[in-house]
Protein backbone atom coordinates (compact mmCIF):
# COMPACT_ATOMS: atom_id res chain seq x y z
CA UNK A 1 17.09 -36.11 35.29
CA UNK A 2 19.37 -34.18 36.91
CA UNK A 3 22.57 -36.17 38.58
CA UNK A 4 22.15 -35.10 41.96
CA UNK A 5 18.49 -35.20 42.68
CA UNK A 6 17.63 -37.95 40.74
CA UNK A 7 15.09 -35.45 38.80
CA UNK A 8 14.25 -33.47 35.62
CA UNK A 9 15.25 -29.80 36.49
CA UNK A 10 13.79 -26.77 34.26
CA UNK A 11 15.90 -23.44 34.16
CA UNK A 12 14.09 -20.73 36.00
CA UNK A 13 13.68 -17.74 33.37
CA UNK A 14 16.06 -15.19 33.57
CA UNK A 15 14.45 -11.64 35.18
CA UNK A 16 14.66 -8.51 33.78
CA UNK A 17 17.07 -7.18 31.32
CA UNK A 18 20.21 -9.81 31.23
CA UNK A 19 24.02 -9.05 31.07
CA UNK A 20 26.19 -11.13 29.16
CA UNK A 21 28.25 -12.73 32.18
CA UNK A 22 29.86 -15.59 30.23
CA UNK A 23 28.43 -17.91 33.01
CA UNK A 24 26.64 -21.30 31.63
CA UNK A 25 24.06 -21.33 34.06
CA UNK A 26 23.04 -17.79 33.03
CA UNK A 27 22.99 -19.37 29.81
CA UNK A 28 20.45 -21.75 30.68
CA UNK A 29 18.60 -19.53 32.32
CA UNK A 30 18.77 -16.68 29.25
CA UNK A 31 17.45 -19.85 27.33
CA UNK A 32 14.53 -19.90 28.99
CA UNK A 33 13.18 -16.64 29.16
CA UNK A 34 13.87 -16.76 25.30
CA UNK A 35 11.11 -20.51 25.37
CA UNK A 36 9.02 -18.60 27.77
CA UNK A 37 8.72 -15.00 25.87
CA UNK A 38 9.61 -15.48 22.19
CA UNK A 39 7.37 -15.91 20.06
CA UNK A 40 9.67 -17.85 17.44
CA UNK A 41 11.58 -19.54 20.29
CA UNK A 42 8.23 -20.82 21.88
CA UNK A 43 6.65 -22.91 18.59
CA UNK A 44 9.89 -24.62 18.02
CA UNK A 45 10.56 -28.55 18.63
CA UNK A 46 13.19 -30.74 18.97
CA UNK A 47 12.43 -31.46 15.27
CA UNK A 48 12.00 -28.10 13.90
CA UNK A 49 15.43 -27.23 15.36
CA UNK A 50 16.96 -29.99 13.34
CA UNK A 51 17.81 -28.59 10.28
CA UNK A 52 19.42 -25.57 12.28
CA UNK A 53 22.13 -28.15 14.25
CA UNK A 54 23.14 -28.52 10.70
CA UNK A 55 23.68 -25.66 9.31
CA UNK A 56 25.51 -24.27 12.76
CA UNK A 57 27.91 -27.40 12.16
CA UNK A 58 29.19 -26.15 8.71
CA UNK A 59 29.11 -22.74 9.55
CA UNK A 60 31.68 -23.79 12.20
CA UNK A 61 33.48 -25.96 9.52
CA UNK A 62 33.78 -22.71 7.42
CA UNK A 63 34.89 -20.37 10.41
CA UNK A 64 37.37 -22.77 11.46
CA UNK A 65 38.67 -22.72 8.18
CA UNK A 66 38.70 -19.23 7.33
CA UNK A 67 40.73 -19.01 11.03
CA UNK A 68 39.19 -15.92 12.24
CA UNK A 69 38.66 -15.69 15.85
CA UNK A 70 35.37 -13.44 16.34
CA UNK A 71 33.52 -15.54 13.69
CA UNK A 72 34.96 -18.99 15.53
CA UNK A 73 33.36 -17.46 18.77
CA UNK A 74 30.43 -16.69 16.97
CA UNK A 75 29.94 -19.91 15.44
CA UNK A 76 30.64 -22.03 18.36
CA UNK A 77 28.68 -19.86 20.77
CA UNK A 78 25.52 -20.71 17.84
CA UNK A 79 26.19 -24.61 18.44
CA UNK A 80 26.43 -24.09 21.97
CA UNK A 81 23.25 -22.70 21.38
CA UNK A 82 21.45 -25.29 19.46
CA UNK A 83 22.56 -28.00 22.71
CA UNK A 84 21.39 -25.43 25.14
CA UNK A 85 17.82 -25.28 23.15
CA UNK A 86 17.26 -28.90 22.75
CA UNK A 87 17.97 -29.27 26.58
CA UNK A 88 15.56 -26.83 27.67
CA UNK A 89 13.28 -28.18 25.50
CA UNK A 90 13.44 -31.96 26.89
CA UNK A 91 13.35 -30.41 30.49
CA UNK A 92 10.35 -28.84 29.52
CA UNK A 93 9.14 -32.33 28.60
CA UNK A 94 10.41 -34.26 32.42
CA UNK A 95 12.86 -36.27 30.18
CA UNK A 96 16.34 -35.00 31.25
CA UNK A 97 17.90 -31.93 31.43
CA UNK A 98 21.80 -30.17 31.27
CA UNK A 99 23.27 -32.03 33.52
CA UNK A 100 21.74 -35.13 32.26
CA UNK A 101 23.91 -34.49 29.04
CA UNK A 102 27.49 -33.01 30.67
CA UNK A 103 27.04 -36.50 33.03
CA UNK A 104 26.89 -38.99 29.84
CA UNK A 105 29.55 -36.90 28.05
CA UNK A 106 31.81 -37.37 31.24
CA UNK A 107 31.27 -41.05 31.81
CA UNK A 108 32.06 -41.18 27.80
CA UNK A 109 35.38 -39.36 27.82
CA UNK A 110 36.64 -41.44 31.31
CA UNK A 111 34.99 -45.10 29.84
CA UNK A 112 37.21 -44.20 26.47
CA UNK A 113 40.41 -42.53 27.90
CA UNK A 114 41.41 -45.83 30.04
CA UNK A 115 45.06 -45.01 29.22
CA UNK A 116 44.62 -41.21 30.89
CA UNK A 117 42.52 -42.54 33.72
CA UNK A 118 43.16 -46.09 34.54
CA UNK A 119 46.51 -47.70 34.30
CA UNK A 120 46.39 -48.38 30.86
CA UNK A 121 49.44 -47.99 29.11
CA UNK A 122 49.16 -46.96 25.34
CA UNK A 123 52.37 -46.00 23.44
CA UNK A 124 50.62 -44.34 20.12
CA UNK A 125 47.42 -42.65 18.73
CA UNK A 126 47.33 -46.32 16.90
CA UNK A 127 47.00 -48.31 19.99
CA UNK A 128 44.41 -45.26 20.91
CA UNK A 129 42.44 -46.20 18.51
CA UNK A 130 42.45 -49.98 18.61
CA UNK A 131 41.48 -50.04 22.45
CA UNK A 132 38.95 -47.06 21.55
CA UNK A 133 36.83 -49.20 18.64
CA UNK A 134 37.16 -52.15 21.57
CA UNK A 135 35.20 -49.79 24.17
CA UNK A 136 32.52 -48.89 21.62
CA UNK A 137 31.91 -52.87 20.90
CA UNK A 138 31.61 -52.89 24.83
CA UNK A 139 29.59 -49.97 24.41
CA UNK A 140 27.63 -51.94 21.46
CA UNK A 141 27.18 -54.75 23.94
CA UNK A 142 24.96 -52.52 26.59
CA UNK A 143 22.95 -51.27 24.01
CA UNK A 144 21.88 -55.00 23.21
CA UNK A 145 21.26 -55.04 26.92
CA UNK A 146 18.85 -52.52 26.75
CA UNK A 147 16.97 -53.41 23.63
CA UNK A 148 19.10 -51.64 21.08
CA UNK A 149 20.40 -54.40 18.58
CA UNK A 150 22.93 -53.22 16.27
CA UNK A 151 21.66 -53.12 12.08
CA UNK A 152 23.32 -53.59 9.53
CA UNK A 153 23.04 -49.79 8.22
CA UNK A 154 23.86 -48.74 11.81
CA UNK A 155 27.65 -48.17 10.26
CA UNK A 156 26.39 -45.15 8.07
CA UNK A 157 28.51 -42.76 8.72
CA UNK A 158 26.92 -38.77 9.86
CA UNK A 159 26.77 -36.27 6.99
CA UNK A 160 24.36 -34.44 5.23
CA UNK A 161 20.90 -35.96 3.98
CA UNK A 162 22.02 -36.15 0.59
CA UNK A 163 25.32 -38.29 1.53
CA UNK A 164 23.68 -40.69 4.31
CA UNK A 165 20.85 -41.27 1.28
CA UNK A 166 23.44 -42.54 -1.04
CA UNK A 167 25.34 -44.27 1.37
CA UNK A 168 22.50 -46.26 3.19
CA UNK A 169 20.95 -47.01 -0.63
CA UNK A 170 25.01 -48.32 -0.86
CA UNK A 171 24.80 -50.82 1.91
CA UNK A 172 21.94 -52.11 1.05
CA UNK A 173 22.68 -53.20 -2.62
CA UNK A 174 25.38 -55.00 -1.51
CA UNK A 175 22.95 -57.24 0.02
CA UNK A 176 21.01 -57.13 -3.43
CA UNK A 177 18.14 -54.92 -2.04
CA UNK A 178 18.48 -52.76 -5.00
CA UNK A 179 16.54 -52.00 -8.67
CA UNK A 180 18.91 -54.29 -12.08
CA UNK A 181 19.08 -50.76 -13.24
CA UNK A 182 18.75 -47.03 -13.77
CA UNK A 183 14.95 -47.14 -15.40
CA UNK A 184 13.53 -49.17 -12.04
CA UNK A 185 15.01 -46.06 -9.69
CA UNK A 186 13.78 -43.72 -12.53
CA UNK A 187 10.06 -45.49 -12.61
CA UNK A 188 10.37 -45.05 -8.78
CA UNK A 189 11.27 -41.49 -8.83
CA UNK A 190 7.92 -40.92 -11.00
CA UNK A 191 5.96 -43.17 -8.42
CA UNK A 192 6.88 -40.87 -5.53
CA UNK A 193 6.47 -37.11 -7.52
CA UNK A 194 2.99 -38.90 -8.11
CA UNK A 195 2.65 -39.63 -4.18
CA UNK A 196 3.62 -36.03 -3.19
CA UNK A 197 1.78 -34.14 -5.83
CA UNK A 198 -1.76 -36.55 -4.56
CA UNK A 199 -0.74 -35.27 -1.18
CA UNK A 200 -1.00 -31.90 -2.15
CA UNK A 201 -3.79 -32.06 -4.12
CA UNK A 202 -7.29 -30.34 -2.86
CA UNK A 203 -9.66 -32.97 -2.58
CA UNK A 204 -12.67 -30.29 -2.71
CA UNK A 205 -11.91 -29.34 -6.05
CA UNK A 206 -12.24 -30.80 -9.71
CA UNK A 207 -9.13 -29.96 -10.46
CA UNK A 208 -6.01 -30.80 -9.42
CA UNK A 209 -5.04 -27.89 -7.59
CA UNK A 210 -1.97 -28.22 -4.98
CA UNK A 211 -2.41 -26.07 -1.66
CA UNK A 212 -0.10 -26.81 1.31
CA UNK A 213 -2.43 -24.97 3.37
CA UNK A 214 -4.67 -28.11 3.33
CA UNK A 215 -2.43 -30.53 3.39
CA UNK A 216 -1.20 -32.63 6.28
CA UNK A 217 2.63 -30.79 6.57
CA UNK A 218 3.61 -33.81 8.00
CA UNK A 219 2.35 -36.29 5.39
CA UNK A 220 3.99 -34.02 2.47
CA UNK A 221 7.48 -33.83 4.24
CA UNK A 222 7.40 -37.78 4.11
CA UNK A 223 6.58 -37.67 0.73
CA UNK A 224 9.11 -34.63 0.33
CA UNK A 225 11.76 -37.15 1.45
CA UNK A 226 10.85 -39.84 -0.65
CA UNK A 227 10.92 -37.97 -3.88
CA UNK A 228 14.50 -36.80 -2.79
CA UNK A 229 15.20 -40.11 -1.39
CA UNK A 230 14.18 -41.69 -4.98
CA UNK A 231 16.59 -38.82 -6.98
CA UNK A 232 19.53 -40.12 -5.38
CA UNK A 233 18.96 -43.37 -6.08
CA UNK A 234 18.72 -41.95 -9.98
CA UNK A 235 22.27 -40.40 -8.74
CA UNK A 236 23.57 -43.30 -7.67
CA UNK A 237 22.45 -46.29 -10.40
CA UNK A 238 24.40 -43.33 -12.92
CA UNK A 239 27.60 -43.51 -10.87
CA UNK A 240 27.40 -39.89 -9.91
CA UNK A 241 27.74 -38.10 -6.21
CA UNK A 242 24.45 -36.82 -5.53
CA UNK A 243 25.92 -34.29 -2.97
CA UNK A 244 28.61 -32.93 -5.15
CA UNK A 245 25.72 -32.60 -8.05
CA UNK A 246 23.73 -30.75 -5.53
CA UNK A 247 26.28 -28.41 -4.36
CA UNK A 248 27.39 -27.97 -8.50
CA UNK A 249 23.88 -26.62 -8.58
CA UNK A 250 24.09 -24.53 -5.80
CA UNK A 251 27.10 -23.20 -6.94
CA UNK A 252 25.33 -22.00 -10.35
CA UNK A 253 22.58 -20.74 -9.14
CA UNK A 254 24.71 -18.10 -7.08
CA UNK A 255 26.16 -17.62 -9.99
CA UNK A 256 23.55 -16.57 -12.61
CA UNK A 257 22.42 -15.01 -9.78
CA UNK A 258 25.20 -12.98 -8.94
CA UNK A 259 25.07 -12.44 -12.40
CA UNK A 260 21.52 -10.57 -12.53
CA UNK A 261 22.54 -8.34 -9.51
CA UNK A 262 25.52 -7.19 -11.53
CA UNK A 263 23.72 -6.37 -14.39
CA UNK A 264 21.04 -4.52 -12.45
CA UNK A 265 23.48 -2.77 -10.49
CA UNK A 266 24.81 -1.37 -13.82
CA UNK A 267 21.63 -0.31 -14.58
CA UNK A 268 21.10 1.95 -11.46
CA UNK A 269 18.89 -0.44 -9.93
CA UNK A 270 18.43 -2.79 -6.95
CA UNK A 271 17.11 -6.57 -6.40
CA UNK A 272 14.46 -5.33 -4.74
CA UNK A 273 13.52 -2.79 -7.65
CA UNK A 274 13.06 -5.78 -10.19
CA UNK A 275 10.82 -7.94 -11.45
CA UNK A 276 10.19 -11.51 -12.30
CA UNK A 277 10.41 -11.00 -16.13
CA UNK A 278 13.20 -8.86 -16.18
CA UNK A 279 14.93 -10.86 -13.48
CA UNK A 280 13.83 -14.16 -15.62
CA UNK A 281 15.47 -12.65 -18.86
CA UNK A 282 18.58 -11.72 -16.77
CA UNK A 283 18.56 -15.45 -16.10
CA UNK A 284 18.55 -16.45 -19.35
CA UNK A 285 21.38 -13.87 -20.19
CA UNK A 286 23.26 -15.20 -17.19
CA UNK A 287 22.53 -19.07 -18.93
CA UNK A 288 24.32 -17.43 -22.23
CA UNK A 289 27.16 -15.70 -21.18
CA UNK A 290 28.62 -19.04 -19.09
CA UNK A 291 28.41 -20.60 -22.33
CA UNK A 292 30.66 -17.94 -24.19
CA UNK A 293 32.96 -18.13 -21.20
């Protein structure tokens, strides 16, 4: 709701053809147009937008790293973006809006900076951060209030899927919640493949055919997660970081890939002038020559 009416406020849509002021309420209202006449911008939610937070986040990392200041613009105007959407998004829905979010990130800053805004005296970032984990215990406290108990996995630090999985599956072995060994996370694994593979399976037909088309989405991104949820738990009962295993792979596959556009290239041709054989064979080439390197 917004802080000085007391209610949810909706951008009005931008008219016409906009300019690009720099001015955050022509922002807002840009945003709008965009949920209003886009196509693409229209069928999103607040959870198809998800994975997109994500990826603007290390696509920041990387810009700030690689200290170039048109590509830092660029990446922090496409975070700015992804707060923008989700707020225009729950306006659209009557449960807050903009200055619902700039309000709560105020009273944060000032209930956390006592020492800049009160008479607080603190000599170093040390003392900083003692009185700042004391504020967000306070903090903790209203959230009790309100029906918001602390858990026990609550402490999981942010970070990608693959690390929160690992850590979370962690935590809760220390507690004994966990399989004696590798085969019980392995036998688990199997259980949930089975799970998602039944959830894709048609029904209508004799054999086990797997169409997404008639498939609850929903139902087969649960059991999506599970099967991935279940590998690092493989990852983890072997000792081994299932994030930096993932990005390993990652790393190969743009590899061999690489690779087969090289060799194509050579060849006079393009990516797009290929085939799935040769491109397969180029693969396998691509397999060979890392081990003779």
């Amino acid at each position: 709701m917004s802080i000085l009416d007391n209610k949810v406020t909706v951008p009005a849509p931008v008219q016409g053809t906009p300019e690009a002021s720099g001015d955050f309420d022509d922002l807002l209202a840009l945003m709008a147009r965009l949920r209003a006449d886009c196509p693409w911008d229209r069928k999103q939610t607040n959870h198809s937008l998800i994975p997109y937070a994500i990826e603007e986040a290390y696509e920041l990392g990387e810009a700030v790293q690689d200290n170039d200041d048109e590509d830092i613009k660029g990446e922090l105007g496409d975070v700015l973006l992804q707060v923008v959407f989700h707020c225009q998004m729950y306006a659209e829905q009557g449960r807050f809006d903009m200055s619902d979010v700039i309000a709560t990130l105020q009273e944060k800053l000032i209930r956390r900076h006592p020492h800049v805004f009160e008479a607080e005296t603190l000599n170093d970032d040390a003392a900083v951060k003692v009185r700042w984990d004391e504020i967000k215990a306070e903090e903790q406290q209203t959230r009790e209030a309100r029906g918001k108990p602390k858990r026990y996995l609550d402490n999981t630090k942010a970070g990608s899927a693959l690390m929160q999985a690992q850590e979370v599956q962690k935590q809760a072995s220390k507690l004994g919640f966990d399989w004696d060994g590798v085969s019980g996370a392995f036998e688990k694994l199997d259980e949930e493949i089975a799970e998602l593979k039944n959830e894709l399976t048609d029904k209508s037909k004799e054999a086990a055919t797997y169409d997404i088309s008639k498939a609850n989405i929903r139902e087969v991104e649960k059991e999506l997660g599970d099967c991935m949820f279940a590998l690092v738990n493989v990852a983890r009962k072997l000792n081994l970081d299932a994030e930096t295993a993932t990005l390993t792979c990652v790393h190969k596959f743009k590899s061999r890939f690489g690779y087969i556009e090289d060799q194509l290239a050579a060849a006079g041709k393009r990516l797009e002038d290929s085939d799935i054989n040769e491109m397969d064979a180029l693969w396998e080439a691509a397999k060979q020559h890392e081990r003779s390197t």
